[in-house]
PDB file of N, CA and C in Angstrom:
ATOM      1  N   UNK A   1     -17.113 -38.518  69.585  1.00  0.00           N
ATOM      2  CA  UNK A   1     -17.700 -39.295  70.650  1.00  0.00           C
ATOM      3  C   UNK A   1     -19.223 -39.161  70.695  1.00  0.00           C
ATOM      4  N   UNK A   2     -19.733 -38.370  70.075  1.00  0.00           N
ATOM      5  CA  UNK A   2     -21.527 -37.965  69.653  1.00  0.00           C
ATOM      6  C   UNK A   2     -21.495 -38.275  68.353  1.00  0.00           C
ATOM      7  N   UNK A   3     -22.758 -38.717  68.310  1.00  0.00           N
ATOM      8  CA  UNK A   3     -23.362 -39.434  66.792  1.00  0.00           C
ATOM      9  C   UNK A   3     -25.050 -39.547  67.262  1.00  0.00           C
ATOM     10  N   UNK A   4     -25.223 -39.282  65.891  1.00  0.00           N
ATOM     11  CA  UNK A   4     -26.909 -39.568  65.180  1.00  0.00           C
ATOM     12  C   UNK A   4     -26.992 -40.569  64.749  1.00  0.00           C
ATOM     13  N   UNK A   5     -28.217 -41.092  65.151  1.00  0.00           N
ATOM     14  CA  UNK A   5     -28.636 -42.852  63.741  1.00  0.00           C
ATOM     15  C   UNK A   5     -30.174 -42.330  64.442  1.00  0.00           C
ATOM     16  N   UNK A   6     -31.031 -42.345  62.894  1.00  0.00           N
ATOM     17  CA  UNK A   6     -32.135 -41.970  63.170  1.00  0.00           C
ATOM     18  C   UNK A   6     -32.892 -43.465  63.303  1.00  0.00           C
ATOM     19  N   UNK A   7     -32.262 -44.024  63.800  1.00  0.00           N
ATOM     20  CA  UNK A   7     -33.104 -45.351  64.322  1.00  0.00           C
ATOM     21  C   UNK A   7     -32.614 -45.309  65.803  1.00  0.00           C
ATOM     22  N   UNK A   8     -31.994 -44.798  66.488  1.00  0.00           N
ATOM     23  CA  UNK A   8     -32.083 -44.911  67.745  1.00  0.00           C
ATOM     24  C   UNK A   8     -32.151 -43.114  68.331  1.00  0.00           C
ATOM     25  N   UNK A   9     -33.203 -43.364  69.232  1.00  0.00           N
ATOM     26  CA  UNK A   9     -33.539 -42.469  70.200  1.00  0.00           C
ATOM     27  C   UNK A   9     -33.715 -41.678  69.165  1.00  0.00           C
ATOM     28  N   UNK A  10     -34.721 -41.154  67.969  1.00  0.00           N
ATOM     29  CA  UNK A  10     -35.096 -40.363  67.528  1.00  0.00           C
ATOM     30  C   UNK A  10     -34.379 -39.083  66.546  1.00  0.00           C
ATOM     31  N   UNK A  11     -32.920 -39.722  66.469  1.00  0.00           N
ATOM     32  CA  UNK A  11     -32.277 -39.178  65.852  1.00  0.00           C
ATOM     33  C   UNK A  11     -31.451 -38.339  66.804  1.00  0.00           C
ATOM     34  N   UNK A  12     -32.208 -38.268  67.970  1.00  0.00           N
ATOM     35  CA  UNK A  12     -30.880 -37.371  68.917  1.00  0.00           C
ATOM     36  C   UNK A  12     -29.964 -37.801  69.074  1.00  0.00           C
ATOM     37  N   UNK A  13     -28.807 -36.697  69.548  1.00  0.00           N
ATOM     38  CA  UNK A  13     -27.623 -37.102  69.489  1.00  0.00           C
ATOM     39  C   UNK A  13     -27.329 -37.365  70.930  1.00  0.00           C
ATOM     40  N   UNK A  14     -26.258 -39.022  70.712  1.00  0.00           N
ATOM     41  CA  UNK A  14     -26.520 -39.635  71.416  1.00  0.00           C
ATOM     42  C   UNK A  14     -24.922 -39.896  71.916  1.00  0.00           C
ATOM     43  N   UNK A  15     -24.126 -39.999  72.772  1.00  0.00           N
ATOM     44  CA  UNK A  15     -22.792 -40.920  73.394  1.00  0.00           C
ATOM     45  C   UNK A  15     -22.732 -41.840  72.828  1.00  0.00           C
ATOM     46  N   UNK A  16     -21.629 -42.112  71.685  1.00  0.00           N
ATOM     47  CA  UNK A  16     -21.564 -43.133  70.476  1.00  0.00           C
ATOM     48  C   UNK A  16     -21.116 -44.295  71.790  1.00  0.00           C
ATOM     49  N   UNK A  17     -21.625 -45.530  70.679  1.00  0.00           N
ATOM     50  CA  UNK A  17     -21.485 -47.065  71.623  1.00  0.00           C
ATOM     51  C   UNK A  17     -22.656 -47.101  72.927  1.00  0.00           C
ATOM     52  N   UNK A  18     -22.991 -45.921  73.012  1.00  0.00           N
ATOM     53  CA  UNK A  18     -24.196 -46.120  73.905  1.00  0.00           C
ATOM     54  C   UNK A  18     -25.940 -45.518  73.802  1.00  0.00           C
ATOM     55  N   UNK A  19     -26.710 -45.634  74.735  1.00  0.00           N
ATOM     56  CA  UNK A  19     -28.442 -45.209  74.455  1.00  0.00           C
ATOM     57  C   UNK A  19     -28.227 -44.016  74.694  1.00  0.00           C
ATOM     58  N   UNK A  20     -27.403 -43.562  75.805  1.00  0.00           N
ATOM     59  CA  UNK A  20     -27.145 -42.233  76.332  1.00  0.00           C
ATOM     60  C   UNK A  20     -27.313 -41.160  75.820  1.00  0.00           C
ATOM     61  N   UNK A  21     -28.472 -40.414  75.725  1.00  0.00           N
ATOM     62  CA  UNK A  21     -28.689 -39.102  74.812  1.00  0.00           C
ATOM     63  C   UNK A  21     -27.690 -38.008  75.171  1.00  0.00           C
ATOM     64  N   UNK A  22     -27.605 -36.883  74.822  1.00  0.00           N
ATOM     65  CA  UNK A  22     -26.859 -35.972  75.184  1.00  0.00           C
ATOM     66  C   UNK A  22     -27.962 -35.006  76.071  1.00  0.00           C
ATOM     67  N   UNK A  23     -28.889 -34.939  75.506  1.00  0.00           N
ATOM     68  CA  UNK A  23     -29.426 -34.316  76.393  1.00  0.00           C
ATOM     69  C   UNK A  23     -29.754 -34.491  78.233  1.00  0.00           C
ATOM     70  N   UNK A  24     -29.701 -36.223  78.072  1.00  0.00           N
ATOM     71  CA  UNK A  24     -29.591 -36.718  79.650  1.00  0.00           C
ATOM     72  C   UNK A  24     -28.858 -36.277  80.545  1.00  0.00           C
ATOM     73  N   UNK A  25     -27.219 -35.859  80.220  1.00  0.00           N
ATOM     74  CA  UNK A  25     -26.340 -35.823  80.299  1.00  0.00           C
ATOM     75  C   UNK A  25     -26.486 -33.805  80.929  1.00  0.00           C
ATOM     76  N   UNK A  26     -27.067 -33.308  79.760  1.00  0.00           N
ATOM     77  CA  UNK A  26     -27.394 -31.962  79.839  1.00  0.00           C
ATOM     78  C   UNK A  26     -28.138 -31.590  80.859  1.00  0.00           C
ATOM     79  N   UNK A  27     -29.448 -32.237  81.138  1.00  0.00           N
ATOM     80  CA  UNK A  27     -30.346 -32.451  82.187  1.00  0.00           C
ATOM     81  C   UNK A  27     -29.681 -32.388  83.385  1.00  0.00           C
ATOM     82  N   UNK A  28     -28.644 -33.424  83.726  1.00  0.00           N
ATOM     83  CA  UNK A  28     -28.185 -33.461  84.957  1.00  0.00           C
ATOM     84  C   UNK A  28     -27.300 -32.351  85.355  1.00  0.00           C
ATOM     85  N   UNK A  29     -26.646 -32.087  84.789  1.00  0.00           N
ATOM     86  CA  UNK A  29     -25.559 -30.834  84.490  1.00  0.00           C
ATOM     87  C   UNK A  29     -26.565 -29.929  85.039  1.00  0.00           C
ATOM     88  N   UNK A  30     -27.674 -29.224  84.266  1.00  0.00           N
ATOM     89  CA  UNK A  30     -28.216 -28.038  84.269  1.00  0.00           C
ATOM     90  C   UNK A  30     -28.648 -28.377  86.231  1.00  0.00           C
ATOM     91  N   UNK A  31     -28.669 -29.599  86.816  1.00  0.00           N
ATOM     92  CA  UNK A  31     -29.157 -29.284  88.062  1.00  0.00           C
ATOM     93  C   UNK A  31     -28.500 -29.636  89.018  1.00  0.00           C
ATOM     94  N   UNK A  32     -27.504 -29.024  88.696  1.00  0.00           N
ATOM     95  CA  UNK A  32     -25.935 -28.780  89.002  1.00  0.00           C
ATOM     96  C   UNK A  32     -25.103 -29.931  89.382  1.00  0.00           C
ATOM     97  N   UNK A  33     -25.311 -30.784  88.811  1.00  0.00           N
ATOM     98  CA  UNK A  33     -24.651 -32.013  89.246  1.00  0.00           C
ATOM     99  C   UNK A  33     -23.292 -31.283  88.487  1.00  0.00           C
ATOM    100  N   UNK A  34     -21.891 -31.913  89.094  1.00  0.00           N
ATOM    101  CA  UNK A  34     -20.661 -31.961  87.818  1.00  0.00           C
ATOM    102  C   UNK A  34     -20.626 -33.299  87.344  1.00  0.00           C
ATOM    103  N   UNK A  35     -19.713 -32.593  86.199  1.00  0.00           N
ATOM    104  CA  UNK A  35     -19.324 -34.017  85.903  1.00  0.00           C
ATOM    105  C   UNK A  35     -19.127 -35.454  85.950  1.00  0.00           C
ATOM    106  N   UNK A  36     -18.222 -34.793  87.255  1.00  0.00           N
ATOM    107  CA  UNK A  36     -17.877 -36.462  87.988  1.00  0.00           C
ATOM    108  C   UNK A  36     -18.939 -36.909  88.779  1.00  0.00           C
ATOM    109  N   UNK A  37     -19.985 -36.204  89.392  1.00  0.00           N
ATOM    110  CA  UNK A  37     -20.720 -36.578  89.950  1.00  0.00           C
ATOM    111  C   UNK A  37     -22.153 -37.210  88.740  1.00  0.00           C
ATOM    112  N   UNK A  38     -22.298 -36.855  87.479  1.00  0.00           N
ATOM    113  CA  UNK A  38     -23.068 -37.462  86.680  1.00  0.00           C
ATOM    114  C   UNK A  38     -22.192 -39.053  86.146  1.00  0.00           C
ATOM    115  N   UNK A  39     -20.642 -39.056  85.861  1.00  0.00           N
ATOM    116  CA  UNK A  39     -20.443 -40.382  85.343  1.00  0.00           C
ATOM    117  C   UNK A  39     -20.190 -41.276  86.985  1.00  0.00           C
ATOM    118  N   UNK A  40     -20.225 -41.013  87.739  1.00  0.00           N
ATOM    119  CA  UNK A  40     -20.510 -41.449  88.998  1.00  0.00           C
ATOM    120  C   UNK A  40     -21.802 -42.405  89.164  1.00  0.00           C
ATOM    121  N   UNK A  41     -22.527 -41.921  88.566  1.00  0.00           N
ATOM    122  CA  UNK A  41     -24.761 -42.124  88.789  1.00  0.00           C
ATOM    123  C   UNK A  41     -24.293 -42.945  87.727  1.00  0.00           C
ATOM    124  N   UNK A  42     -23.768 -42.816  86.505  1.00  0.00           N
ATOM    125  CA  UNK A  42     -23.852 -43.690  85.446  1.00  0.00           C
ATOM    126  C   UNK A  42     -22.295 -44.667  84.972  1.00  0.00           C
ATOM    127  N   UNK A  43     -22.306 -45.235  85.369  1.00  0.00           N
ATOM    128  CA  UNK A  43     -21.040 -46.351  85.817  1.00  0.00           C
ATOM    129  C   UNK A  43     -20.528 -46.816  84.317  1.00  0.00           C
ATOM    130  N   UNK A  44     -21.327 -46.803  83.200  1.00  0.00           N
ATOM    131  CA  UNK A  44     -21.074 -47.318  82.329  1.00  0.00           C
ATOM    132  C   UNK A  44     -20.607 -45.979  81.321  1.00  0.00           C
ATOM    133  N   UNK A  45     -20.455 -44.688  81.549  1.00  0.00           N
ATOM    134  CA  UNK A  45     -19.969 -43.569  80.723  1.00  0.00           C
ATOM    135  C   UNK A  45     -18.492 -43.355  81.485  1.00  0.00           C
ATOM    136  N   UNK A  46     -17.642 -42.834  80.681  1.00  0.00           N
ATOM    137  CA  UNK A  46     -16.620 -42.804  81.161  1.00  0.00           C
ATOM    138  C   UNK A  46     -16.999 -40.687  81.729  1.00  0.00           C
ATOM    139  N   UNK A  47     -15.733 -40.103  82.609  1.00  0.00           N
ATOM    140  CA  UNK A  47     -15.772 -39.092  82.133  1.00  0.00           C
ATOM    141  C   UNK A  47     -15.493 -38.302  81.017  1.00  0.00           C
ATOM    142  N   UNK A  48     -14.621 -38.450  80.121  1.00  0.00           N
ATOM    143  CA  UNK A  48     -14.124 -38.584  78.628  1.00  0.00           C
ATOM    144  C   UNK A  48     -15.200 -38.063  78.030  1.00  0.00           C
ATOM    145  N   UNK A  49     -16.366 -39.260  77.989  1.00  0.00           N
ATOM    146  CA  UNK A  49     -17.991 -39.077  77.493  1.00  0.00           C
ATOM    147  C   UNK A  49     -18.448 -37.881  78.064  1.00  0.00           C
ATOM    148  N   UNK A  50     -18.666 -37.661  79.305  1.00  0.00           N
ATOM    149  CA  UNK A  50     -19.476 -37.028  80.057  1.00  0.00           C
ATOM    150  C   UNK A  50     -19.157 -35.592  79.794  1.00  0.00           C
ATOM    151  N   UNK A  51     -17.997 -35.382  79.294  1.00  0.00           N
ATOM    152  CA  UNK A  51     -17.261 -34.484  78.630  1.00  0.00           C
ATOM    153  C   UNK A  51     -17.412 -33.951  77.586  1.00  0.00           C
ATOM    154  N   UNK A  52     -17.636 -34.896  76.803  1.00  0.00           N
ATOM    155  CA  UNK A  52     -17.430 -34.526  75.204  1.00  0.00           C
ATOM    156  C   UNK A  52     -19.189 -34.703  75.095  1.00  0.00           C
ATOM    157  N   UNK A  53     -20.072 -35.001  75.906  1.00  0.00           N
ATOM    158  CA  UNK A  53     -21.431 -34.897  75.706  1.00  0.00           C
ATOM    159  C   UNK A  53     -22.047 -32.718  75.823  1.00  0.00           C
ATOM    160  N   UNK A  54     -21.161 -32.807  77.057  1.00  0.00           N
ATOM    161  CA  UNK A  54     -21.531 -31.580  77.600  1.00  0.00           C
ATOM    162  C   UNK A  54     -20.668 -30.668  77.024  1.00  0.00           C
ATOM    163  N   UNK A  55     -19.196 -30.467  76.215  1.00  0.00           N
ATOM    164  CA  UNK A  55     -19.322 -29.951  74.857  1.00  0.00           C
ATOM    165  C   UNK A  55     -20.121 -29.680  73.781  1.00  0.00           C
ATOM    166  N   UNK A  56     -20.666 -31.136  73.169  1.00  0.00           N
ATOM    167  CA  UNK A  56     -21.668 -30.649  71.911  1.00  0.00           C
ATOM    168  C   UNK A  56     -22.700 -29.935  72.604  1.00  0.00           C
ATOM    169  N   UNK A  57     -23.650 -30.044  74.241  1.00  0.00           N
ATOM    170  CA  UNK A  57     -24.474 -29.407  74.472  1.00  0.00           C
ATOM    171  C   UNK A  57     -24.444 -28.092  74.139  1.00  0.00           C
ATOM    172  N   UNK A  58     -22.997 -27.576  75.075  1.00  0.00           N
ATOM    173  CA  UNK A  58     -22.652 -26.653  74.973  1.00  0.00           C
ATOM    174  C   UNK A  58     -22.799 -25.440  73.649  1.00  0.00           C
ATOM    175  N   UNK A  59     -22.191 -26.526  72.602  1.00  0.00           N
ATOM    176  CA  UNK A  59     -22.189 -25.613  71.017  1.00  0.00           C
ATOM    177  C   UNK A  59     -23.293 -26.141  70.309  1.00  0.00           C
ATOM    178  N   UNK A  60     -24.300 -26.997  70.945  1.00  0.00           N
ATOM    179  CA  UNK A  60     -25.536 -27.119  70.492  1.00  0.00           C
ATOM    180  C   UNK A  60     -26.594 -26.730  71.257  1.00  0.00           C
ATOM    181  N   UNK A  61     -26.675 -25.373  72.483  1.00  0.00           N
ATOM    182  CA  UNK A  61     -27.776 -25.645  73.024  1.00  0.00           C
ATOM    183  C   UNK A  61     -28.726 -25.114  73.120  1.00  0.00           C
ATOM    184  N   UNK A  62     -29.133 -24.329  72.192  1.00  0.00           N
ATOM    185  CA  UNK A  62     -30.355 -23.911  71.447  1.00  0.00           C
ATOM    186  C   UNK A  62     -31.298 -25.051  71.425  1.00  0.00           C
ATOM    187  N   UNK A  63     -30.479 -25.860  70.482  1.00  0.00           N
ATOM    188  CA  UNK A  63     -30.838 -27.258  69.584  1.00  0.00           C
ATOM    189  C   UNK A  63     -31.556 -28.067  71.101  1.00  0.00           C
ATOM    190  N   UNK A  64     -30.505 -28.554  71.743  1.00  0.00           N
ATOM    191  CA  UNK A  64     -30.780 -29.417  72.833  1.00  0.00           C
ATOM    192  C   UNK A  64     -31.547 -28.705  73.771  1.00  0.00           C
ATOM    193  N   UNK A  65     -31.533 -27.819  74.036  1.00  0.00           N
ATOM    194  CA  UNK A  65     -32.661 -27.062  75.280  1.00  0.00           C
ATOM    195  C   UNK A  65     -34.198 -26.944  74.706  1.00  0.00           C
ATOM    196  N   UNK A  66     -34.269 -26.787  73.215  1.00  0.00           N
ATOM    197  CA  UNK A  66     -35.872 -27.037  72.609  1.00  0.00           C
ATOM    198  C   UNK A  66     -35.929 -28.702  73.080  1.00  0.00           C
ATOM    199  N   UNK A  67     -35.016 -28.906  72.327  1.00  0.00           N
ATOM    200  CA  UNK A  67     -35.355 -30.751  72.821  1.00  0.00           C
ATOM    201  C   UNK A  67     -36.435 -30.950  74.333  1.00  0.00           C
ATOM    202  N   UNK A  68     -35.284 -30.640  75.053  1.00  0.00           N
ATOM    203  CA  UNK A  68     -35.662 -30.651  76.378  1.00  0.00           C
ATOM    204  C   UNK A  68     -37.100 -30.243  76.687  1.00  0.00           C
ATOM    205  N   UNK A  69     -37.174 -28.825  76.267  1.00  0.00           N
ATOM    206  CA  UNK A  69     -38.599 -28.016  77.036  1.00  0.00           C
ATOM    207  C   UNK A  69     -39.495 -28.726  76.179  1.00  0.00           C
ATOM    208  N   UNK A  70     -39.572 -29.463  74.717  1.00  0.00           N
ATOM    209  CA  UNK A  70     -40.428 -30.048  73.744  1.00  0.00           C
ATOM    210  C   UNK A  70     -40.989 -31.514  74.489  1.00  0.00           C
ATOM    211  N   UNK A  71     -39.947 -32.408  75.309  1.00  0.00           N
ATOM    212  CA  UNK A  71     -40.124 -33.395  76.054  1.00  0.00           C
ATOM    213  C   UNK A  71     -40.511 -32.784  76.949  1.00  0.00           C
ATOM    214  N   UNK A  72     -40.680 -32.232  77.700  1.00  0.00           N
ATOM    215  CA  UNK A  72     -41.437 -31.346  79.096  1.00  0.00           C
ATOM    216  C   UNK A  72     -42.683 -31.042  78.847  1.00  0.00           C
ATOM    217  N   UNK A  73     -43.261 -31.013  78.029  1.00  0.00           N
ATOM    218  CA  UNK A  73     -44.322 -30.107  77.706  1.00  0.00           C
ATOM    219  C   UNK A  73     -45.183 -31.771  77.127  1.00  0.00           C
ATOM    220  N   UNK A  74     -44.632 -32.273  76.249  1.00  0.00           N
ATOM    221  CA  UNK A  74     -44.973 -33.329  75.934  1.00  0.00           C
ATOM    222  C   UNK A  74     -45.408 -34.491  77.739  1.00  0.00           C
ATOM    223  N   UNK A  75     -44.715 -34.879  78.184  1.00  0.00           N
ATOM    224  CA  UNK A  75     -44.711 -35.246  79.404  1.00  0.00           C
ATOM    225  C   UNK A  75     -46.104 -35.162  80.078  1.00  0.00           C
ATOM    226  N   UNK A  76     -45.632 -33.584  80.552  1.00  0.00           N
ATOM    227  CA  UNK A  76     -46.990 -32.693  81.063  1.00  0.00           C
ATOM    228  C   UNK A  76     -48.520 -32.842  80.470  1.00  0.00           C
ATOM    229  N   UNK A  77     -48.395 -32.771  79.045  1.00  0.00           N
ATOM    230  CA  UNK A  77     -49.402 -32.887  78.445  1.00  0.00           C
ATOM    231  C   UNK A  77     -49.749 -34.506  78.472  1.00  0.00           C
ATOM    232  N   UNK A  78     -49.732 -35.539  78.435  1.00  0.00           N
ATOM    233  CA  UNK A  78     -49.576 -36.931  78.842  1.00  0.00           C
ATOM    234  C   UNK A  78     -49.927 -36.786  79.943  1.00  0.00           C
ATOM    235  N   UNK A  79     -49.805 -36.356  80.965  1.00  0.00           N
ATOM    236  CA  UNK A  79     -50.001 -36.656  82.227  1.00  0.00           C
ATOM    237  C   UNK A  79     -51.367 -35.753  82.564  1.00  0.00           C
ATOM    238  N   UNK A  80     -51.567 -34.597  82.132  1.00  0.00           N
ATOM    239  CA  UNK A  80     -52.843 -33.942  81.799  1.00  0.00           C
ATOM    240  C   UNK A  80     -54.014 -34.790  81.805  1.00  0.00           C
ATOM    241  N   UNK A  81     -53.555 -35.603  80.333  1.00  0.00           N
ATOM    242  CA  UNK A  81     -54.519 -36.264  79.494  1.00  0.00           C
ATOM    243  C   UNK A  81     -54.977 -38.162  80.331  1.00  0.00           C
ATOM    244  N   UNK A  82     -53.733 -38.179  81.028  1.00  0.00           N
ATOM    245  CA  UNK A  82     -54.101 -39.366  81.711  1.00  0.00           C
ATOM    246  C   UNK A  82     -55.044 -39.318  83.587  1.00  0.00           C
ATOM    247  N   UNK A  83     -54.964 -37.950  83.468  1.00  0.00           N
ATOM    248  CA  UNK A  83     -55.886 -37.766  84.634  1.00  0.00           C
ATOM    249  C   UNK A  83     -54.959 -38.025  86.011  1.00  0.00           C
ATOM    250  N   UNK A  84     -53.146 -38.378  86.187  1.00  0.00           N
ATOM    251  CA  UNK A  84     -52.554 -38.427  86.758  1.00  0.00           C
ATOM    252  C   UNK A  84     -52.167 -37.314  87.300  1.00  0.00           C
ATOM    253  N   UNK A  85     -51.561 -36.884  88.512  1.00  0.00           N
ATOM    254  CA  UNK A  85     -50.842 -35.888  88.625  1.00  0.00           C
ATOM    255  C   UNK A  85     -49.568 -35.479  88.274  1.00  0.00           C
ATOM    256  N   UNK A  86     -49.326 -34.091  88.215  1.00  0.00           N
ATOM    257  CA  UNK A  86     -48.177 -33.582  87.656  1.00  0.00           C
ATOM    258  C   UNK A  86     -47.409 -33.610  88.406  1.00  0.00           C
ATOM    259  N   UNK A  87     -46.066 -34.209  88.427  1.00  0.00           N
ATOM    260  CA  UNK A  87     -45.058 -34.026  89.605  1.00  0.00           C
ATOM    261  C   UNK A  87     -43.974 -32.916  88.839  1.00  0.00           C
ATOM    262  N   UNK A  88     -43.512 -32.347  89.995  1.00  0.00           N
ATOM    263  CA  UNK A  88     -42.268 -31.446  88.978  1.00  0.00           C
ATOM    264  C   UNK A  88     -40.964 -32.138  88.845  1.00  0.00           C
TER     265      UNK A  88
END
């Protein structure tokens, strides 16, 4: 139910048939949403998905948590550089 195509979203791994990264999925989780309450927000993932996303996190999340703090930092730094403020 996770798949790579390094033409979409950067090669991350993504909820096959959809844009849905895994890490999105991870994101919400980590701020304590459950499950049902993340395929809830997103109408078009089944729980099934929401499932089998937060599995691979799970046995990938070394992998996916650099992801994460690498987009954070990136972000931050963008927003630095645009003279905007930082929201958390």
């Amino acid at each position: 139910m996770i798949t790579r195509d390094p033409r979409l979203r950067g090669g991350r791994p993504i909820i096959a048939g959809t844009g849905t990264c895994v890490r999105t999925i991870a994101i919400a989780s980590n701020k304590g949403y459950s499950p049902e309450e993340i395929a809830a927000d997103r109408s078009h993932l089944t729980l099934a998905q929401i499932h089998a996303a937060l599995a691979f996190y799970h046995a990938n999340k070394s992998e996916i948590d650099a992801d994460i703090e690498a987009n954070e930092r990136a972000y931050d730094e963008g927003a630095r550089n645009s003279g905007r403020p930082i929201v958390p």
